[in-house]
Protein backbone atom coordinates (compact mmCIF):
# COMPACT_ATOMS: atom_id res chain seq x y z
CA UNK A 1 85.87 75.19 97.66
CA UNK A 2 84.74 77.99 95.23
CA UNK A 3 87.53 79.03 92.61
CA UNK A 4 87.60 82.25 93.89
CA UNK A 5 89.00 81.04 97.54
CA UNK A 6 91.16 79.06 96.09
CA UNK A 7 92.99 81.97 94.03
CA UNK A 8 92.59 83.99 97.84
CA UNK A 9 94.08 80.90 99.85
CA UNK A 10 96.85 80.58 97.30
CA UNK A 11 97.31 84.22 97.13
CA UNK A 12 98.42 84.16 100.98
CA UNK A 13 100.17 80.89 100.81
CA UNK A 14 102.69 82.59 98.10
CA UNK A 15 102.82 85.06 100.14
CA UNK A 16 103.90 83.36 103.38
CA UNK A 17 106.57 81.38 101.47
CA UNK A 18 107.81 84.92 100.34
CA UNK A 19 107.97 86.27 104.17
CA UNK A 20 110.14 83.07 104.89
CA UNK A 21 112.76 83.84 102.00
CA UNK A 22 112.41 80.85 99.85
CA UNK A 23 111.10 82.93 97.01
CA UNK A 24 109.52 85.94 96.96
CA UNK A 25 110.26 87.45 93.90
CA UNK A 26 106.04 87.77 92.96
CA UNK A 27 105.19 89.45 96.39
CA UNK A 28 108.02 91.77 96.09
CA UNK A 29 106.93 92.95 92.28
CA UNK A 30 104.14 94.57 93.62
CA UNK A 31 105.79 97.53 95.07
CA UNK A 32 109.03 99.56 93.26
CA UNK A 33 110.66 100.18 96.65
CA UNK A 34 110.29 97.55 99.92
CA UNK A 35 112.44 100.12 102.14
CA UNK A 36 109.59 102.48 102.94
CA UNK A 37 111.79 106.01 103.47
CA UNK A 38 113.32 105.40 99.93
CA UNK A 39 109.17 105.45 98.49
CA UNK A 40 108.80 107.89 99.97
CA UNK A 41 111.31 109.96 98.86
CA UNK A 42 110.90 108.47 95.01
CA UNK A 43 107.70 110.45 95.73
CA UNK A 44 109.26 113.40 96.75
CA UNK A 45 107.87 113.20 100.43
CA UNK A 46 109.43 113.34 103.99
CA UNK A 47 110.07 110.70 106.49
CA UNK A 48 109.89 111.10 109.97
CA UNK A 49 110.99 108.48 112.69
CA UNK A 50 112.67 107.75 115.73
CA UNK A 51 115.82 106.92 117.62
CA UNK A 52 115.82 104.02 119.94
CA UNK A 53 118.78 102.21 122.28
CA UNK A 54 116.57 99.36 123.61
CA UNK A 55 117.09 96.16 121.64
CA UNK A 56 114.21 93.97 123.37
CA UNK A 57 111.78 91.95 121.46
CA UNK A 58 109.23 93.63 122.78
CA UNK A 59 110.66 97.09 121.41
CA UNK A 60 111.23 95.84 118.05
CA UNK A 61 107.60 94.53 118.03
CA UNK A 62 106.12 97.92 118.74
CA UNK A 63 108.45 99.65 117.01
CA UNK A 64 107.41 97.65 113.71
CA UNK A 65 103.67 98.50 114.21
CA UNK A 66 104.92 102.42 114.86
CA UNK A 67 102.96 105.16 113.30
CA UNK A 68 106.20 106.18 111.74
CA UNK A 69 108.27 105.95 109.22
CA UNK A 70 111.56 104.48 110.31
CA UNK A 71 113.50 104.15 113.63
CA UNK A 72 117.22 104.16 113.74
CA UNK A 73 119.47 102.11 116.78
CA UNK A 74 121.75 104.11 117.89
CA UNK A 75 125.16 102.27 118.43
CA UNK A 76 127.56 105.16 118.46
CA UNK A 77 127.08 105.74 121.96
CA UNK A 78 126.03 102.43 123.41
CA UNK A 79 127.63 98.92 123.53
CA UNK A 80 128.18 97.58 119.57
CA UNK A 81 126.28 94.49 120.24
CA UNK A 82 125.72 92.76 116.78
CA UNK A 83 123.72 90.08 118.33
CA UNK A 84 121.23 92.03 119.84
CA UNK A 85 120.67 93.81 116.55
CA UNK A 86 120.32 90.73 114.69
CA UNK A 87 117.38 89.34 117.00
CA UNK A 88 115.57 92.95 116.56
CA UNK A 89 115.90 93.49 112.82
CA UNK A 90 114.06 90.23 113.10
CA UNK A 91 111.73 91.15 115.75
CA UNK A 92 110.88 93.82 113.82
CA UNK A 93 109.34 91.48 111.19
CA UNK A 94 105.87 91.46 110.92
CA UNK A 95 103.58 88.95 108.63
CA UNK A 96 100.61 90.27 109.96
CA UNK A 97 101.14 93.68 108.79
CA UNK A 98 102.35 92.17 105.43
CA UNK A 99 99.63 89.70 104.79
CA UNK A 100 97.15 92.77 105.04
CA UNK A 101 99.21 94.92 102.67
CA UNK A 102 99.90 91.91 100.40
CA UNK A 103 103.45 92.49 100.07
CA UNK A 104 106.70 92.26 102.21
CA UNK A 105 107.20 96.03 102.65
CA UNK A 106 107.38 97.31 106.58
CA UNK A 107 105.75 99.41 108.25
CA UNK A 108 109.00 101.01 109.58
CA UNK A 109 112.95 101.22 107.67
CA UNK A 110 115.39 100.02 110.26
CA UNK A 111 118.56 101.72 110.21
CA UNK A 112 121.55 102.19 112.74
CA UNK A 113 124.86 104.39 113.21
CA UNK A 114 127.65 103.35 114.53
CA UNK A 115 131.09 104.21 116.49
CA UNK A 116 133.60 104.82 113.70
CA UNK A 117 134.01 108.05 112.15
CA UNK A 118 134.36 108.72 108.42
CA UNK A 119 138.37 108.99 109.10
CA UNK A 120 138.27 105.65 110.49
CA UNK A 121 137.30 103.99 107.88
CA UNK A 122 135.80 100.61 108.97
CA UNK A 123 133.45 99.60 106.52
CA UNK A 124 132.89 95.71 107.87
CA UNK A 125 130.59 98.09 110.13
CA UNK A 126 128.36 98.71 107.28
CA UNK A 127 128.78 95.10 105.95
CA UNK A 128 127.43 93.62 109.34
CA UNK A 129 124.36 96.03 109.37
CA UNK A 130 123.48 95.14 105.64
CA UNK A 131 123.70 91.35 106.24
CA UNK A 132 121.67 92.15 109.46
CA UNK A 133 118.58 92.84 107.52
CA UNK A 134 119.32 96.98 107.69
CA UNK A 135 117.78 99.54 104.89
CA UNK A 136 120.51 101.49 105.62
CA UNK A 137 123.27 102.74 107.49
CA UNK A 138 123.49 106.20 109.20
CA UNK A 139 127.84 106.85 109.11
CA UNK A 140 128.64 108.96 111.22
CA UNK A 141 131.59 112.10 111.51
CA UNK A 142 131.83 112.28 107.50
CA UNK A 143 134.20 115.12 106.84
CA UNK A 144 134.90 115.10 103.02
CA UNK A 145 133.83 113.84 99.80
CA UNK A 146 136.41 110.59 99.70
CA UNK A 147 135.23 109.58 103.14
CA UNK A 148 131.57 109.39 101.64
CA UNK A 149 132.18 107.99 98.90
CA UNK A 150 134.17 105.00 100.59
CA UNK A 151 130.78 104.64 102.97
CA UNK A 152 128.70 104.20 99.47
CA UNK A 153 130.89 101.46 98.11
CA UNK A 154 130.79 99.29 101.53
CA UNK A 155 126.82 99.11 101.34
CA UNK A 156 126.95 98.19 97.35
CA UNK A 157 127.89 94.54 95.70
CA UNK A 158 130.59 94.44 93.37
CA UNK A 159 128.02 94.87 90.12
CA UNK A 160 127.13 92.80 87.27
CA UNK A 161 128.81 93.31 83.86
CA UNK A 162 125.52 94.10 82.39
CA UNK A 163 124.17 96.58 85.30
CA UNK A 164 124.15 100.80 84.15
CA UNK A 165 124.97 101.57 87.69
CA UNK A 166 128.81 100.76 87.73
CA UNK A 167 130.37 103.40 89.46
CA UNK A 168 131.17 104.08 92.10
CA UNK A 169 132.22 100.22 92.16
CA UNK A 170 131.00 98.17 94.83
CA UNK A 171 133.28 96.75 97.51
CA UNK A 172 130.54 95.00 100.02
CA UNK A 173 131.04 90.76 100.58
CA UNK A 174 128.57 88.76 99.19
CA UNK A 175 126.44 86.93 102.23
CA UNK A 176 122.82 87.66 102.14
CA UNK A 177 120.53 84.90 103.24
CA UNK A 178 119.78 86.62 106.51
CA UNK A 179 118.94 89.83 104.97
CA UNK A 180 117.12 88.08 102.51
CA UNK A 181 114.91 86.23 105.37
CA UNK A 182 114.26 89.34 107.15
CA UNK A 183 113.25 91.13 103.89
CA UNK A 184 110.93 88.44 102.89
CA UNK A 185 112.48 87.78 99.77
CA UNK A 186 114.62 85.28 97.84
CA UNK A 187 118.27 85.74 97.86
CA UNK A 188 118.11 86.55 94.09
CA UNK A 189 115.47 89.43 94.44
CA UNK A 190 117.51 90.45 97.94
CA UNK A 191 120.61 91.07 95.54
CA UNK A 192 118.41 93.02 93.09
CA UNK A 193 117.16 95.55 95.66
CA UNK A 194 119.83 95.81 97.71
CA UNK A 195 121.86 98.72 96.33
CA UNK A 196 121.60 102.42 97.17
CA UNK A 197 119.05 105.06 96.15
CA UNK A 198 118.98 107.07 93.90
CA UNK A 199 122.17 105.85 92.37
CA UNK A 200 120.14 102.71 91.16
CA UNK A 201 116.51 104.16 91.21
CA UNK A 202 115.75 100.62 92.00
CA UNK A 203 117.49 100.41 94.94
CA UNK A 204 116.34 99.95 98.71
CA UNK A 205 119.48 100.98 100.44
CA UNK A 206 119.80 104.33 101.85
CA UNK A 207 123.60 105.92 102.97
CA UNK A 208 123.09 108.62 105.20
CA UNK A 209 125.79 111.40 106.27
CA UNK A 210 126.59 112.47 109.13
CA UNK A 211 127.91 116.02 108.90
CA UNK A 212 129.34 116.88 112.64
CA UNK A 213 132.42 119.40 112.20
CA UNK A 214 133.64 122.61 110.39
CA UNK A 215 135.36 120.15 107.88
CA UNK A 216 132.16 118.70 106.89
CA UNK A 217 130.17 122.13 106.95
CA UNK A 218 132.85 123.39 104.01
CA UNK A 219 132.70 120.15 102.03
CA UNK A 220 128.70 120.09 102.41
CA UNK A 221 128.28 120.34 98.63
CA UNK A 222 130.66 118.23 97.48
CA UNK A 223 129.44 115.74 99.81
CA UNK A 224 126.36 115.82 98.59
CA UNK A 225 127.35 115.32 94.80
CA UNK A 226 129.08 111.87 95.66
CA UNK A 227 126.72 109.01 93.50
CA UNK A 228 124.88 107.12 96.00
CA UNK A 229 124.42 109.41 99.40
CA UNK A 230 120.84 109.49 100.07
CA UNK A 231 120.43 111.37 102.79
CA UNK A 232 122.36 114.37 105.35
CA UNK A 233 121.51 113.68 108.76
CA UNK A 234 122.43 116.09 111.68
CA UNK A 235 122.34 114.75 114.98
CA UNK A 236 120.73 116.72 118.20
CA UNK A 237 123.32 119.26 117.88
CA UNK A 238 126.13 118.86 120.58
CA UNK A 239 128.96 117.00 118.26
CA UNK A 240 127.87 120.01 115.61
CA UNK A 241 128.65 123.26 118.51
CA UNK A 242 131.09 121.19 119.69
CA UNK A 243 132.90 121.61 116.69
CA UNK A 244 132.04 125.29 116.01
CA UNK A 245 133.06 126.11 119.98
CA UNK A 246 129.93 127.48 121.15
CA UNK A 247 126.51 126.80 123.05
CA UNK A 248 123.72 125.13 121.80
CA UNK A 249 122.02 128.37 121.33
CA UNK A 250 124.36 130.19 119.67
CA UNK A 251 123.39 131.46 116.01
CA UNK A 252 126.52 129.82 114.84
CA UNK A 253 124.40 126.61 114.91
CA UNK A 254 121.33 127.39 113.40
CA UNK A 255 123.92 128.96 110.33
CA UNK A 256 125.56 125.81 109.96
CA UNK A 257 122.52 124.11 109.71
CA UNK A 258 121.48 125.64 107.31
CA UNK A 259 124.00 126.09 105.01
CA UNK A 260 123.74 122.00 105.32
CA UNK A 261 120.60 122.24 104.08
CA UNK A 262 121.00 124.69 101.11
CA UNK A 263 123.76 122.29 100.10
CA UNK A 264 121.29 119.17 100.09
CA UNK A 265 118.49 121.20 98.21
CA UNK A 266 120.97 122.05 95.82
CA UNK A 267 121.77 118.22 95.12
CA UNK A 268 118.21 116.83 95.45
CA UNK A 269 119.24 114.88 98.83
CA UNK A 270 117.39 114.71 102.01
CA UNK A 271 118.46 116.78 105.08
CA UNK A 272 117.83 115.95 108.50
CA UNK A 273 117.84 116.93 111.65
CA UNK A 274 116.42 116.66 115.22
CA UNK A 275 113.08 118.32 116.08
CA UNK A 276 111.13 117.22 119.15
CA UNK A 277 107.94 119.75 119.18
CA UNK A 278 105.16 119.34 116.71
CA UNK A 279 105.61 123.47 115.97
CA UNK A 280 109.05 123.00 114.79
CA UNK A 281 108.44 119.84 112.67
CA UNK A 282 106.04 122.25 110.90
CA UNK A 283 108.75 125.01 110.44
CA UNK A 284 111.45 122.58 109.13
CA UNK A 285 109.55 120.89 107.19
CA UNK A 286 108.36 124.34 105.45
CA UNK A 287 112.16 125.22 105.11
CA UNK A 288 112.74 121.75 103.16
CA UNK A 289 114.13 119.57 105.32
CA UNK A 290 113.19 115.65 104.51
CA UNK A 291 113.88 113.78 107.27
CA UNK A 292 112.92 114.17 111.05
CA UNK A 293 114.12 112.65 113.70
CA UNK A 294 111.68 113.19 116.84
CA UNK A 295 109.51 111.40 119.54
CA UNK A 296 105.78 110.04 119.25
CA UNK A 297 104.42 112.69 121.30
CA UNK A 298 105.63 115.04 119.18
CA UNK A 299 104.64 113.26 115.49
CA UNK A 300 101.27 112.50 117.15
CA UNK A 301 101.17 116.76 118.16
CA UNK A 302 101.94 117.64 114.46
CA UNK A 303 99.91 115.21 112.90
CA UNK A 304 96.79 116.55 114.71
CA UNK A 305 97.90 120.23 114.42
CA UNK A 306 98.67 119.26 110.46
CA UNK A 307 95.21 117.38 109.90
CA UNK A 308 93.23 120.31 111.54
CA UNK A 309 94.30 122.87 108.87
C-alpha cells in the first residue's frame, strides 16, 4: 500500500475512534467550536433552525442531515421523557457526515426547553440535557437577572483553579461519558468544551432566555448583561400577549419585541424569535435579529429569494 493511503486510511481510523469517544482530542482540534450555532455566531452570523416534538429515530436521522442550523425539542409542552431524548441526541449522530468533514462537528446543534420556569428553579433539568449530549438548553419563563444567572451556573462545571473564566461559579455534577460519546470526543476534551459561550470563548454550550412576561420585558437589559447568556429567544408569541393582555396582533407585541431586541443588540447577544415566511425572515434578519426559529418550507423560500439577489 502506497504511503500516501496509509496516512488517508489512518487519517479515518483516528477519526472513527474519535466518533466513538475513546479519544478524540486530534479530530476535535481542527475546528474552534464543535456546536455549530456558537461558530456561527463567533463569526458574527445568524442561525436558523427548527422546533420538533417527534422523538423517533427516524426524525433524529433526518433532522441531523437538515439543511439547517439547529433544531430544538420542545418539552415544555409535551411529556418530559428523558429516555426518548437520550436515544435521539444519539440518533442524531452522524459519522458519515463527519468522516466527509473530517471532524466531529454536526450538521445540526440539538437543544431543548423544558417545563420549569425561571422561578422554579430546577436546574437537574439542565443537568440531564447536558449529560444527554445537548449544546444547549433553551430555559424557559426567565423573569430577572438572578433567575438567569442561576440557569448559567447549572450548564457550567465547577472550574479549575487555573481557568480565567471563574465567575459566575459553576454548580453542574460532573458525569459526562454520554455526552462525551455523542460529541465524538474523549471525556477530557468533552470537559474542555463544554462550558458556555461567550463567557469562555472556547466554549460549546449555549444558555438561551426565554423572555415571556412584563417582568422579563423590564429586566431585558439586565438580563442580557448576566456572564454566560448566549442567546434571547421569544417563543411564537402567545405566553408573550398573554402576559401583556392583548391579541396576537396587537402593537403591544411587536413593541415588546422589540425593545427585547434593542436590549440584546445593546449586549452583543442573539435575539430570537419565530418567523415562518421566507419575507419576514428577510425583514428580521435586516432588523438584527440572530436566531430564527421557522419551518423548511419557509428557510428553503428565503434561501432561494436570498440567492436570487
Amino acid at each position: 500500500m502506497a504511503k500516501a493511503s496509509r496516512i488517508k486510511y489512518l487519517r479515518i481510523a483516528l477519526l472513527m475512534v474519535g466518533i466513538a469517544g475513546q479519544t478524540g482530542t486530534l479530530s476535535a482540534q481542527e475546528v474552534m467550536h464543535l456546536n455549530p450555532v456558537i461558530a456561527k455566531l463567533a463569526a458574527g452570523q445568524p442561525f436558523i433552525g427548527f422546533q420538533t416534538s417527534n422523538l423517533s429515530a427516524e426524525n433524529a436521522r433526518a433532522m441531523a442531515r437538515a439543511d439547517a442550523d439547529y433544531v430544538y425539542v420542545d418539552m415544555e409542552h409535551t411529556p418530559l421523557d428523558f429516555t426518548a431524548l437520550n436515544l435521539f441526541a444519539m440518533g442524531m449522530v452522524d459519522k458519515a457526515t463527519a468522516l466527509r468533514k473530517g471532524n466531529p462537528q454536526p450538521n445540526m446543534a440539538l437543544f431543548a426547553r423544558f417545563p420549569p420556569y425561571g422561578r422554579e428553579g430546577a436546574g437537574w433539568i439542565a443537568k440531564q440535557a447536558l449529560d444527554a449530549g445537548l449544546m444547549g438548553v433553551i430555559f424557559n419563563g426567565i423573569d430577572t437577572p438572578e433567575q438567569a444567572l442561576l440557569a448559567v451556573q447549572n450548564m457550567r462545571y465547577p472550574q479549575k483553579r487555573t481557568s480565567k473564566y471563574q465567575t459566575p461559579p459553576g454548580l453542574r455534577g460532573y458525569g459526562p461519558a454520554a455526552a462525551a460519546w455523542v460529541w465524538g470526543i474523549s471525556t477530557a476534551e468533552y470537559e474542555r468544551r463544554a462550558d458556555v459561550w461567550p463567557l469562555n470563548p472556547e466554549g460549546d454550550l449555549l444558555a438561551i432566555m426565554m423572555i415571556e412576561s412584563t417582568e422579563g420585558i423590564k429586566n431585558a437589559d439586565a438580563i442580557a448583561a448576566v456572564p454566560g447568556v448566549g442567546a434571547f429567544f421569544i417563543g411564537a408569541g402567545s405566553d408573550l400577549r398573554q402576559a401583556l393582555g392583548v391579541e396576537e396582533n396587537a402593537p403591544e407585541v411587536e413593541q415588546a419585541r422589540q425593545t427585547i431586541l434593542r436590549a440584546c443588540l445593546n449586549r452583543n447577544v442573539a435575539c430570537g424569535l419565530t418567523e415562518t415566511s421566507a419575507p419576514g425572515i428577510a425583514r428580521r434578519l435586516a432588523e438584527g435579529w440572530k436566531m430564527i426559529r421557522t419551518t423548511e418550507v419557509a428557510l428553503t423560500q428565503w434561501r432561494a429569494s436570498s440567492s436570487g439577489r
